[in-house]
C-alpha atoms as a PDB file:
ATOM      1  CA  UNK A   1      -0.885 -23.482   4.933  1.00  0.00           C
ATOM      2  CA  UNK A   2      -1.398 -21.685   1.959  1.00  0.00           C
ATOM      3  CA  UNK A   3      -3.038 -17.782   1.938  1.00  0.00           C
ATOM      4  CA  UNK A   4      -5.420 -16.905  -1.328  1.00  0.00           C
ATOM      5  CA  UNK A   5      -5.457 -13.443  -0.759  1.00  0.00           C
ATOM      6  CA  UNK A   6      -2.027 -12.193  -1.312  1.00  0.00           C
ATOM      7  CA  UNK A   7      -2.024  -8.555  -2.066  1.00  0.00           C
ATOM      8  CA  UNK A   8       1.154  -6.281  -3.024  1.00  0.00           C
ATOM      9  CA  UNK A   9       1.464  -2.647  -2.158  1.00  0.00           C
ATOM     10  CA  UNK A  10       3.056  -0.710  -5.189  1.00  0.00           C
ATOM     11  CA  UNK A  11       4.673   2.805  -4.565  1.00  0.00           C
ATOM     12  CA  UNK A  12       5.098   5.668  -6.993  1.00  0.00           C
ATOM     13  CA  UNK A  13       7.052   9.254  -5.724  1.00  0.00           C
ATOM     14  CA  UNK A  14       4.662  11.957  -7.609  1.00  0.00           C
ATOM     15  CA  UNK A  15       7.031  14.706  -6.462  1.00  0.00           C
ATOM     16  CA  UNK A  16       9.050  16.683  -3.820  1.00  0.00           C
ATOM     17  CA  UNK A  17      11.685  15.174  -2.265  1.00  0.00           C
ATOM     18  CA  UNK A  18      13.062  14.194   1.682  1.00  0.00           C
ATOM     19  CA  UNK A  19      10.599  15.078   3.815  1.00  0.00           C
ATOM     20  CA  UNK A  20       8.511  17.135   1.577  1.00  0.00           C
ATOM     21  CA  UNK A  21       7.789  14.070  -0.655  1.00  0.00           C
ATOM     22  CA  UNK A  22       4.139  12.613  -2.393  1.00  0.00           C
ATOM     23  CA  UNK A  23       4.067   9.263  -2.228  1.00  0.00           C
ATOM     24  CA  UNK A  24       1.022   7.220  -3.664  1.00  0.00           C
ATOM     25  CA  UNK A  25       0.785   4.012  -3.178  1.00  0.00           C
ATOM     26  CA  UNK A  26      -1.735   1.110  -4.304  1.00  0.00           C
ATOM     27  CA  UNK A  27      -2.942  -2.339  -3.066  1.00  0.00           C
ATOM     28  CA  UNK A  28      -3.212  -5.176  -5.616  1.00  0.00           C
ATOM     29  CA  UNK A  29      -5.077  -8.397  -5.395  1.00  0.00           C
ATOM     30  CA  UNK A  30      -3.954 -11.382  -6.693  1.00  0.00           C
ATOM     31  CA  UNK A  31      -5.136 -10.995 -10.358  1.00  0.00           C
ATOM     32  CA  UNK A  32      -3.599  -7.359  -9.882  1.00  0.00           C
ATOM     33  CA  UNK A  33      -6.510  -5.455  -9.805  1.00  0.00           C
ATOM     34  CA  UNK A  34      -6.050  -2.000  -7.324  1.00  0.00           C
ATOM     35  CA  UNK A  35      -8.162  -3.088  -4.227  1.00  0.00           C
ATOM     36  CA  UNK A  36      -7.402   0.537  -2.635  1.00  0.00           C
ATOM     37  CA  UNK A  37      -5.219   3.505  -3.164  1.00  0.00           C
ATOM     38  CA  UNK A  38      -3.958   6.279  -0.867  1.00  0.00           C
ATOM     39  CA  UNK A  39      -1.172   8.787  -1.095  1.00  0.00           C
ATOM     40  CA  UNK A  40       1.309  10.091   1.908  1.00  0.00           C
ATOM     41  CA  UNK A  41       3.740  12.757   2.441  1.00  0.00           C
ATOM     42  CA  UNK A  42       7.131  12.249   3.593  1.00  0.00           C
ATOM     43  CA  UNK A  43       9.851   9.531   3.296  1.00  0.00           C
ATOM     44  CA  UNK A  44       9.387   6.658   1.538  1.00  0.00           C
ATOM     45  CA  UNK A  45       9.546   4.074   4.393  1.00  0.00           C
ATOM     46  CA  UNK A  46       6.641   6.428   5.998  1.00  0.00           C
ATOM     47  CA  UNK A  47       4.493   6.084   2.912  1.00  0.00           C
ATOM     48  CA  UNK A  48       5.264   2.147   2.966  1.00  0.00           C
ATOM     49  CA  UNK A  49       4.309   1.733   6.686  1.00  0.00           C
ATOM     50  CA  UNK A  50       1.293   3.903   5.862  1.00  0.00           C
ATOM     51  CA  UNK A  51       0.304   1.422   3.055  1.00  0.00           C
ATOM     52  CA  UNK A  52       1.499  -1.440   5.120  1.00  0.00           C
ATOM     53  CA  UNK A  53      -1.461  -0.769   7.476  1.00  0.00           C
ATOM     54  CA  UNK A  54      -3.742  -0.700   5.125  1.00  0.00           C
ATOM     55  CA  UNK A  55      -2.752  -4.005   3.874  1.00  0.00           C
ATOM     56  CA  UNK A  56      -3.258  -5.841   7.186  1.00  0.00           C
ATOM     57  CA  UNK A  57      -6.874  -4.154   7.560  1.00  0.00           C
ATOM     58  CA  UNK A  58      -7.854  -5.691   4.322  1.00  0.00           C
ATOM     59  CA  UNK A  59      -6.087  -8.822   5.229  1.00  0.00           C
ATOM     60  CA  UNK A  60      -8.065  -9.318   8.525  1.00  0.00           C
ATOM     61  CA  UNK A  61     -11.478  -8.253   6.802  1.00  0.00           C
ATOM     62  CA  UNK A  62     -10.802 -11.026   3.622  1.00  0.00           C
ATOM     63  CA  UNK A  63      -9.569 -13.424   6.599  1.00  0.00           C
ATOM     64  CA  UNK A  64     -13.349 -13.808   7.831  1.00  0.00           C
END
């Protein structure tokens, strides 16, 4: 089974650190072209999970 919509989530700290930290993160398609972008606050896993989620939403909506 092979998937043609594999995206990668990309992080970048923008400042603050611990708990206080900006996180933005962006989605790339395949040809690496930014599908969506967001930004969180806090630690980095947060941000990831955060970005995570947004991954699996476009993943179900390209899925149909």
């Amino acid at each position: 089974m092979t998937q043609d919509n594999t995206f990668q989530i990309k992080l970048s700290l923008k400042g603050g650190s611990g708990p206080n930290a900006n996180w933005h993160w962006e989605i790339h398609d395949a040809s690496g072209k930014v599908v969506k972008t967001g930004s969180a606050v806090g630690p980095e896993h947060k941000a990831f999970t955060t970005a995570r989620i947004a991954k699996e939403k476009l993943e179900q909506t390209s899925g149909k």
